[in-house]
Protein backbone atom coordinates (compact mmCIF):
# COMPACT_ATOMS: atom_id res chain seq x y z
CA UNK A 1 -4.11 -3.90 22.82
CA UNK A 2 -0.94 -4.87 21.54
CA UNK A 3 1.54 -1.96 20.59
CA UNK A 4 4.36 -2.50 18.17
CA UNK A 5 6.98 0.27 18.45
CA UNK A 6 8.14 1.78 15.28
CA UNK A 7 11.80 1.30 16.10
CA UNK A 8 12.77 -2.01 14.40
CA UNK A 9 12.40 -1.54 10.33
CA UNK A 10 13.19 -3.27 7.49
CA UNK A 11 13.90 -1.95 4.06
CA UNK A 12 13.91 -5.01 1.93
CA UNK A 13 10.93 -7.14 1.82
CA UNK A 14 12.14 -10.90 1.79
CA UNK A 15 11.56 -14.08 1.68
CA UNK A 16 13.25 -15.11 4.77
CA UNK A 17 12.95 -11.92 7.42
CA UNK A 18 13.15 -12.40 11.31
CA UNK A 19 9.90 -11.47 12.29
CA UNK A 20 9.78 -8.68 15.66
CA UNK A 21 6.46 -9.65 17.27
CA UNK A 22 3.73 -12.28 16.34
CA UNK A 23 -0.17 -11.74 16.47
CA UNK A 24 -3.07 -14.26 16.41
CA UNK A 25 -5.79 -13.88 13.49
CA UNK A 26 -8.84 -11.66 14.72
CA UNK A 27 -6.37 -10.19 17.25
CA UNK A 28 -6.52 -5.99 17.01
CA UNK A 29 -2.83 -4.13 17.37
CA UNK A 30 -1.24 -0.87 17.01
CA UNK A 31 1.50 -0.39 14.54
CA UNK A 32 3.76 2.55 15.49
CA UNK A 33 4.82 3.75 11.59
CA UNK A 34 7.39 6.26 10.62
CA UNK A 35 7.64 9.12 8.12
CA UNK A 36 8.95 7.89 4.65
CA UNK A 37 11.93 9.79 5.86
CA UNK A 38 12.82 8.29 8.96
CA UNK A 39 11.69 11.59 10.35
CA UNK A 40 15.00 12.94 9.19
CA UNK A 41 12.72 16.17 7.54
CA UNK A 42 12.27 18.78 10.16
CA UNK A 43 12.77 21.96 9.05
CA UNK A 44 12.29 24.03 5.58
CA UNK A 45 15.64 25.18 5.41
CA UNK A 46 17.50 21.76 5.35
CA UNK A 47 18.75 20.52 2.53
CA UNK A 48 16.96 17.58 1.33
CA UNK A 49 19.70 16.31 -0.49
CA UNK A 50 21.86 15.83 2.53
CA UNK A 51 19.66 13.73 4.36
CA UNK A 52 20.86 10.04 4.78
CA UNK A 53 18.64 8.19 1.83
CA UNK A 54 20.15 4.62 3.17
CA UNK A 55 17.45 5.15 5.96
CA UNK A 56 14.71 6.44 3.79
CA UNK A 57 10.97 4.15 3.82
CA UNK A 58 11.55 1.68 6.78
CA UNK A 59 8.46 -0.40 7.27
CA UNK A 60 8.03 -1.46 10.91
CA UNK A 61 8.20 -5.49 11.26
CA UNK A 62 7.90 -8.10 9.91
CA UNK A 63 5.24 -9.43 12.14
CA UNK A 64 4.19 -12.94 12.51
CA UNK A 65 1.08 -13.52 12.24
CA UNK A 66 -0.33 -17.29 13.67
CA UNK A 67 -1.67 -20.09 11.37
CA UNK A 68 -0.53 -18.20 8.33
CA UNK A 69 1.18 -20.52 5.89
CA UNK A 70 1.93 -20.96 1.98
CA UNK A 71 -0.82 -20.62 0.19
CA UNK A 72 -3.18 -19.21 2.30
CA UNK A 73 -4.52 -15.09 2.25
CA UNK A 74 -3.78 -12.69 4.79
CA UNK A 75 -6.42 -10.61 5.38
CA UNK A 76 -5.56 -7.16 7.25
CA UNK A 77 -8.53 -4.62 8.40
CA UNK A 78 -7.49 -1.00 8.50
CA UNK A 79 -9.33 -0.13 12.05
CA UNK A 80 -7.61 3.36 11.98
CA UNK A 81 -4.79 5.84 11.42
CA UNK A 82 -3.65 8.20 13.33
CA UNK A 83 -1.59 10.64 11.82
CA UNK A 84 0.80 13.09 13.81
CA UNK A 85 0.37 17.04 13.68
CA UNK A 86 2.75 17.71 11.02
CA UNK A 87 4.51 16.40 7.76
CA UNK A 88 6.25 16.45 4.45
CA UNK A 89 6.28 17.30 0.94
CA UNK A 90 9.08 17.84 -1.31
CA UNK A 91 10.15 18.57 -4.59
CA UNK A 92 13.47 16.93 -5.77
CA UNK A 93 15.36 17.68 -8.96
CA UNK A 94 14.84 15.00 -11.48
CA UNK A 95 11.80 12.82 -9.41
CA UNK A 96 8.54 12.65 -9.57
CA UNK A 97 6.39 12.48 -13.23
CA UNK A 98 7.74 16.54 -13.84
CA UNK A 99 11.28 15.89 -12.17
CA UNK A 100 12.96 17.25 -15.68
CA UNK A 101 11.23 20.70 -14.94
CA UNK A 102 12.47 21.36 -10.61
CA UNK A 103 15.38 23.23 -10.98
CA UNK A 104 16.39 22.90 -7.37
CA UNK A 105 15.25 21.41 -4.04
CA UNK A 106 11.95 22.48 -2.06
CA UNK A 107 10.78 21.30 1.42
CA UNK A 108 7.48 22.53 3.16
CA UNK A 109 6.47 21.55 6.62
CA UNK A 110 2.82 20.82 6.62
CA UNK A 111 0.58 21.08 9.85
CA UNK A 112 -1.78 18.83 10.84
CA UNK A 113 -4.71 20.86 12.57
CA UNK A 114 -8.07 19.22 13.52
CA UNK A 115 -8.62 16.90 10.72
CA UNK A 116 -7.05 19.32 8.06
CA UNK A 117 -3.79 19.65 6.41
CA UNK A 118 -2.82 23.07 5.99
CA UNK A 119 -1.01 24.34 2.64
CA UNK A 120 -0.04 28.00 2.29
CA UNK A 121 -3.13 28.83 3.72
CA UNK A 122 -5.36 26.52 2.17
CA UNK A 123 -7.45 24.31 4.07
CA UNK A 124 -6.92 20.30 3.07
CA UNK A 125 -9.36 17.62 4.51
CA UNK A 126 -6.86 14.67 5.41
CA UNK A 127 -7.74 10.89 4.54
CA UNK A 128 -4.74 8.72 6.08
CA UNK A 129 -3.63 5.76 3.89
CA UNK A 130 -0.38 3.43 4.05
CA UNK A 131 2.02 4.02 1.10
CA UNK A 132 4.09 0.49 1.80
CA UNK A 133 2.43 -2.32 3.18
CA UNK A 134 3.38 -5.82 2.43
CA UNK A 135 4.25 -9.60 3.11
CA UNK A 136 7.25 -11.83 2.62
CA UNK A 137 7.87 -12.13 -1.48
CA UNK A 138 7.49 -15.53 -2.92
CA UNK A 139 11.28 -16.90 -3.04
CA UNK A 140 11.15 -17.21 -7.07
CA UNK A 141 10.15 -13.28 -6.41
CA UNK A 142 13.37 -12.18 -5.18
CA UNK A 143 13.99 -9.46 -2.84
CA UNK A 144 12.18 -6.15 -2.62
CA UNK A 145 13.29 -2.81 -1.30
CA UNK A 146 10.52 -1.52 0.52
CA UNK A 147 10.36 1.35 -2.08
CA UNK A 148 8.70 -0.83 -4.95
CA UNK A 149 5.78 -2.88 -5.46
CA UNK A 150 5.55 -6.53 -6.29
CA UNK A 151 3.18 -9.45 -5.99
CA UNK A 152 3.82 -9.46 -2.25
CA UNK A 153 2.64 -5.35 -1.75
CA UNK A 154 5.02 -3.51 -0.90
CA UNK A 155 5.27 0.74 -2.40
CA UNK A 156 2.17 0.56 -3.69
CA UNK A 157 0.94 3.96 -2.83
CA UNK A 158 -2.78 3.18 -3.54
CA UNK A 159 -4.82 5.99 -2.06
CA UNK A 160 -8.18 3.26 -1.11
CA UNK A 161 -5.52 1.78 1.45
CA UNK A 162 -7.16 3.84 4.36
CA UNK A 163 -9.58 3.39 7.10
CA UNK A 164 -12.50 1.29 6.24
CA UNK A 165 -10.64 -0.90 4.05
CA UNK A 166 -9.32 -4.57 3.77
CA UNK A 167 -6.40 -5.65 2.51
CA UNK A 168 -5.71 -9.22 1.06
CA UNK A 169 -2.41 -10.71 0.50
CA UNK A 170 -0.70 -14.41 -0.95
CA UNK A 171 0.83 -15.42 1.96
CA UNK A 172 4.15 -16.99 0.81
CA UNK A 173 6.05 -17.91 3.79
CA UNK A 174 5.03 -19.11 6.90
CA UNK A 175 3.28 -16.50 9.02
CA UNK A 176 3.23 -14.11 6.41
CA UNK A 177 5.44 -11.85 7.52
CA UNK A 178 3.75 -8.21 7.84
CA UNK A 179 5.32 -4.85 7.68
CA UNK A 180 4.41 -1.63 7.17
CA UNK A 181 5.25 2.29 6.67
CA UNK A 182 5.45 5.46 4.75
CA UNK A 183 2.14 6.81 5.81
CA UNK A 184 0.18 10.14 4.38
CA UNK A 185 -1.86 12.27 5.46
CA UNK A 186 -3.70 12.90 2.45
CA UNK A 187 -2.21 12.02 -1.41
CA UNK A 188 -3.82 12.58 -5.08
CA UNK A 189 -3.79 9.15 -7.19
CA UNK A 190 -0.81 9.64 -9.25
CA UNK A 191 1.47 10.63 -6.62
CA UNK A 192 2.75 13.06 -9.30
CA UNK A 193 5.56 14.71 -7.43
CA UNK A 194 7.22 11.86 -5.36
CA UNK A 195 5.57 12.48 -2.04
CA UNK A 196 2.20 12.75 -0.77
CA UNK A 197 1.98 14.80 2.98
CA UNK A 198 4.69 12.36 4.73
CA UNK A 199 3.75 11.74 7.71
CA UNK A 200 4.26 9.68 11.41
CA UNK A 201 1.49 7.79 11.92
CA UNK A 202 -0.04 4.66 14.49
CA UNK A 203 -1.71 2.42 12.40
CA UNK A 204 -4.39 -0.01 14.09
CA UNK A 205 -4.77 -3.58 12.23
CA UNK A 206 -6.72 -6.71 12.44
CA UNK A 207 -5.20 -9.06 11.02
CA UNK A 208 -7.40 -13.24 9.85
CA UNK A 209 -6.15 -15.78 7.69
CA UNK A 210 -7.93 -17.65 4.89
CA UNK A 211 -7.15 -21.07 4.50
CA UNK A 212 -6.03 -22.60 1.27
CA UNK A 213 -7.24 -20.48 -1.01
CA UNK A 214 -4.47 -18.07 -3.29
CA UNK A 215 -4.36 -14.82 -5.14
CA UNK A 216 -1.62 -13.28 -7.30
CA UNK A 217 -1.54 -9.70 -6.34
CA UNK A 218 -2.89 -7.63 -3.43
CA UNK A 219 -6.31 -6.74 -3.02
CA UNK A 220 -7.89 -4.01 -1.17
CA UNK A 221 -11.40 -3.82 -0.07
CA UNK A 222 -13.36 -0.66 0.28
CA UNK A 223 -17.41 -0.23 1.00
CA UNK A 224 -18.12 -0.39 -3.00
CA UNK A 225 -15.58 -1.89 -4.64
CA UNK A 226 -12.86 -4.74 -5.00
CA UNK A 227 -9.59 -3.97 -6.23
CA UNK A 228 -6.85 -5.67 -7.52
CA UNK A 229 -3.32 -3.84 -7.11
CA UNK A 230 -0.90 -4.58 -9.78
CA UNK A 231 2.72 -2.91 -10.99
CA UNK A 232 4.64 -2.70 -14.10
CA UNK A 233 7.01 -1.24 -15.93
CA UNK A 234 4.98 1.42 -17.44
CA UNK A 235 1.29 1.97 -17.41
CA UNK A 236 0.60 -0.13 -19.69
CA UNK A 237 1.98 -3.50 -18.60
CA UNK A 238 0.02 -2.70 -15.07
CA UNK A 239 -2.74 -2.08 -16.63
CA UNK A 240 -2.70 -5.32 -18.86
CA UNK A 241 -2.12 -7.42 -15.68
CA UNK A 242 -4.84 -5.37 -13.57
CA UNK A 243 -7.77 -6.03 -16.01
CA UNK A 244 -6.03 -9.19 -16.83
CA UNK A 245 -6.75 -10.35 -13.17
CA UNK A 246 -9.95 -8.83 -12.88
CA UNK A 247 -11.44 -10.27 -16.14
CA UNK A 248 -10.29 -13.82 -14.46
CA UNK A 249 -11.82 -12.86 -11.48
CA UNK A 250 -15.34 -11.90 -12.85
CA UNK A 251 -15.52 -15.06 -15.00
CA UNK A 252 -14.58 -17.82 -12.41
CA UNK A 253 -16.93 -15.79 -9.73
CA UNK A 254 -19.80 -15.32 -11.91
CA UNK A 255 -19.49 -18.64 -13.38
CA UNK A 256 -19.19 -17.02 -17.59
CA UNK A 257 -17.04 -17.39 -20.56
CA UNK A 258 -14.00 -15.18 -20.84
CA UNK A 259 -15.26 -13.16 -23.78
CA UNK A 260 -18.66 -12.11 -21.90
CA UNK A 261 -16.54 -11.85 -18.59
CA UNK A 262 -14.38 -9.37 -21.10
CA UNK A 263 -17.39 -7.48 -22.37
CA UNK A 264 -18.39 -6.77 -18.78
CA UNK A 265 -15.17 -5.90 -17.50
CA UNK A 266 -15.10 -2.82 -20.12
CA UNK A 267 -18.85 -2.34 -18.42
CA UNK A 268 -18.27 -2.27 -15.27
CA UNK A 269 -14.64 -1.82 -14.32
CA UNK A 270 -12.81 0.89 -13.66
CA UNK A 271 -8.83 1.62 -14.27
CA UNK A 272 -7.12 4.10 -11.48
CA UNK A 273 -3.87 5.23 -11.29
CA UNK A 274 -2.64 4.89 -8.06
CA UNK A 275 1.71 6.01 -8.51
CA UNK A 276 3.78 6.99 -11.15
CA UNK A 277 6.74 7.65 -9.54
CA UNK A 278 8.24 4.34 -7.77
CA UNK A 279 10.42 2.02 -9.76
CA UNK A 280 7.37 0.16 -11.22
CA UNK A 281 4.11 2.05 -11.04
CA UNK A 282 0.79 0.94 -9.93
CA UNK A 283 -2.38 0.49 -11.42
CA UNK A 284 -5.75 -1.06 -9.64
CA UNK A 285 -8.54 -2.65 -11.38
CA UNK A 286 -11.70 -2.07 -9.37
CA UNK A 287 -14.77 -4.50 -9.54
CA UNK A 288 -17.81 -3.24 -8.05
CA UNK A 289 -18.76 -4.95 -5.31
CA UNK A 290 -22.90 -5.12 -6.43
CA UNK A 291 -21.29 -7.26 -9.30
CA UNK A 292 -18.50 -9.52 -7.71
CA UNK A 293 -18.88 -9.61 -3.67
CA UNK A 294 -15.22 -9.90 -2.08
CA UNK A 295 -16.29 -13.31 -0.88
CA UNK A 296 -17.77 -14.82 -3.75
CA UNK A 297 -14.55 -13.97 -5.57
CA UNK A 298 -12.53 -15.95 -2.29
CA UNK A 299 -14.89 -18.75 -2.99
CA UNK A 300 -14.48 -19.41 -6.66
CA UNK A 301 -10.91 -19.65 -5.75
C-alpha cells in the first residue's frame, strides 16, 4: 500500500497546485497527516503564543488522483485513522465562540491510551475525524488557506468525517487535487473553543471518480445519513445554503415539486452545527438515507 509522507504541505488550497504523488481510483493509500500545529505543541509550559502560526494547518498533498477531471465527483472512503498517543487542546485569548472571556493562554497535553483520550482524569472514548480535507477550488473560487471552508472542502471541521464515511467532492481541476490534515482525536460539533484534541494521525483513503456528474458543496456519507457541508458567514447564511441544497436534492431525487420537497425537508432533515470558530463556519444538512439513497441523489444529477 502506497504511503504518502506527511512532509510536503500546503496551506492554500488552489486552483493550480503541483500535485506530490498520484493514485488510481479504487486504489487504497496511507496519508501520513500532521497536528494542526505542525507538531510545534509539546509541552504545557510553552507559550502558545510564540509558536510560529505561518506553519500552523498544513494539509499533506495535493495528490493526483487518475481520470479525475472538471466536472466529475471525487469520491474518497475513510478506511481508517490512526491517531498517535498524544495531543492538543488550547485555549487562546480572544478565539474560539467564548474567546472575549480567556484571560490568558492554556495548553494541555492529552494522552492517547487504548482507545481513550484522557482529560484530568477523565476517561474520553476517541472517534478520529479529519478537520481539513479538500480539492483544488474552482478558479472563479479563488484561493483558500487551508484554515477555511469553501465549495472545494477545505476547514470544515465536520465531526461525521471519520471512519466509515464517504466523502464527495466537485472536482474542478484536472485530477482533483487531494490534500489533507488537522486531524482529532475526538471533537464536540461546535468546535466551541478553537481546537478539538489535535492530533498526528495516518489516514487510510480510497479514493473513485464519478464521471460527469457535479455537486456544489462537499458531501459526506455515513451508515444513515447524507450530508451536505456548507459555510457562511454566520449561521445563518450556512444554514440557508445547507437546506437550500438539500431541499434541491430531495426534489430532483424523489422526482416532487419544490414546495412538497420543502415540507419534507422540515420532516425529515436535520440541521448540525459542525464549527463556529473558522473564518466562515459550517453547517451540514443531513438527509436520511431511508429517504434519499446517496446514489439515487448521484443519479438525478
Amino acid at each position: 500500500m502506497k504511503l504518502i509522507r506527511g512532509d510536503r504541505v500546503i496551506y492554500t488550497f488552489k486552483y493550480d497546485m503541483d500535485y506530490i504523488d498520484k493514485v488510481s481510483p479504487g486504489e487504497r493509500f496511507k496519508v501520513v497527516t500532521n497536528d494542526c500545529w505542525f507538531q510545534q505543541v509539546q509541552s504545557e509550559e510553552q507559550a502558545i503564543e510564540k509558536i510560529d502560526f505561518n506553519i500552523v494547518n498544513p494539509a499533506t498533498g495535493p495528490i493526483y488522483v487518475e481520470g479525475a477531471e472538471p466536472g466529475d465527483i471525487l469520491k474518497v472512503k475513510i478506511i481508517d485513522i490512526a491517531v498517535a498517543d498524544y495531543g492538543s487542546a488550547v485555549v487562546i485569548p480572544n478565539e474560539g465562540l467564548l474567546g472575549d472571556k480567556v484571560t490568558k493562554p492554556v495548553v494541555k497535553i492529552i494522552k492517547v491510551e487504548e482507545e481513550y483520550a484522557i482529560f484530568n482524569g477523565l476517561k474520553l472514548s476517541i472517534d478520529p475525524m479529519i478537520g481539513v480535507i479538500g480539492v483544488a477550488p474552482a478558479l472563479e473560487d479563488g484561493e483558500w488557506p487551508t484554515g477555511s471552508p469553501w465549495h472545494h472542502g477545505g476547514n470544515m471541521d465536520t465531526t461525521d468525517i471519520k471512519i466509515g464515511s464517504t466523502l464527495y467532492f466537485p472536482v474542478n481541476q484536472y485530477g482533483a487535487l487531494l490534500a489533507l490534515g488537522d486531524c482529532h482525536a475526538r471533537m464536540g460539533d461546535g468546535e466551541v473553543c478553537v481546537t478539538g484534541l489535535e492530533i498526528k494521525a495516518e489516514v487510510t483513503l480510497e479514493v473513485d471518480v464519478i464521471k460527469h456528474k457535479s455537486i456544489v458543496w462537499p458531501i459526506v456519507e455515513t451508515d444513515e445519513y447524507v450530508m451536505v457541508i456548507t459555510s457562511g458567514d454566520s449561521l445563518e447564511s450556512a444554514s440557508y445554503e445547507a437546506t437550500s441544497q438539500a431541499v434541491e436534492y430531495l426534489k430532483n431525487g424523489l422526482e416532487i415539486s419544490w414546495e412538497d420537497s420543502y415540507m419534507l425537508a422540515s420532516l425529515v432533515v436535520d440541521l448540525k452545527i459542525s464549527q463556529v470558530v473558522d473564518p466562515k463556519v459550517t453547517v451540514r444538512a443531513a438527509i436520511p438515507k431511508y429517504v434519499l439513497p446517496i446514489n439515487k441523489l448521484i443519479e438525478s444529477l
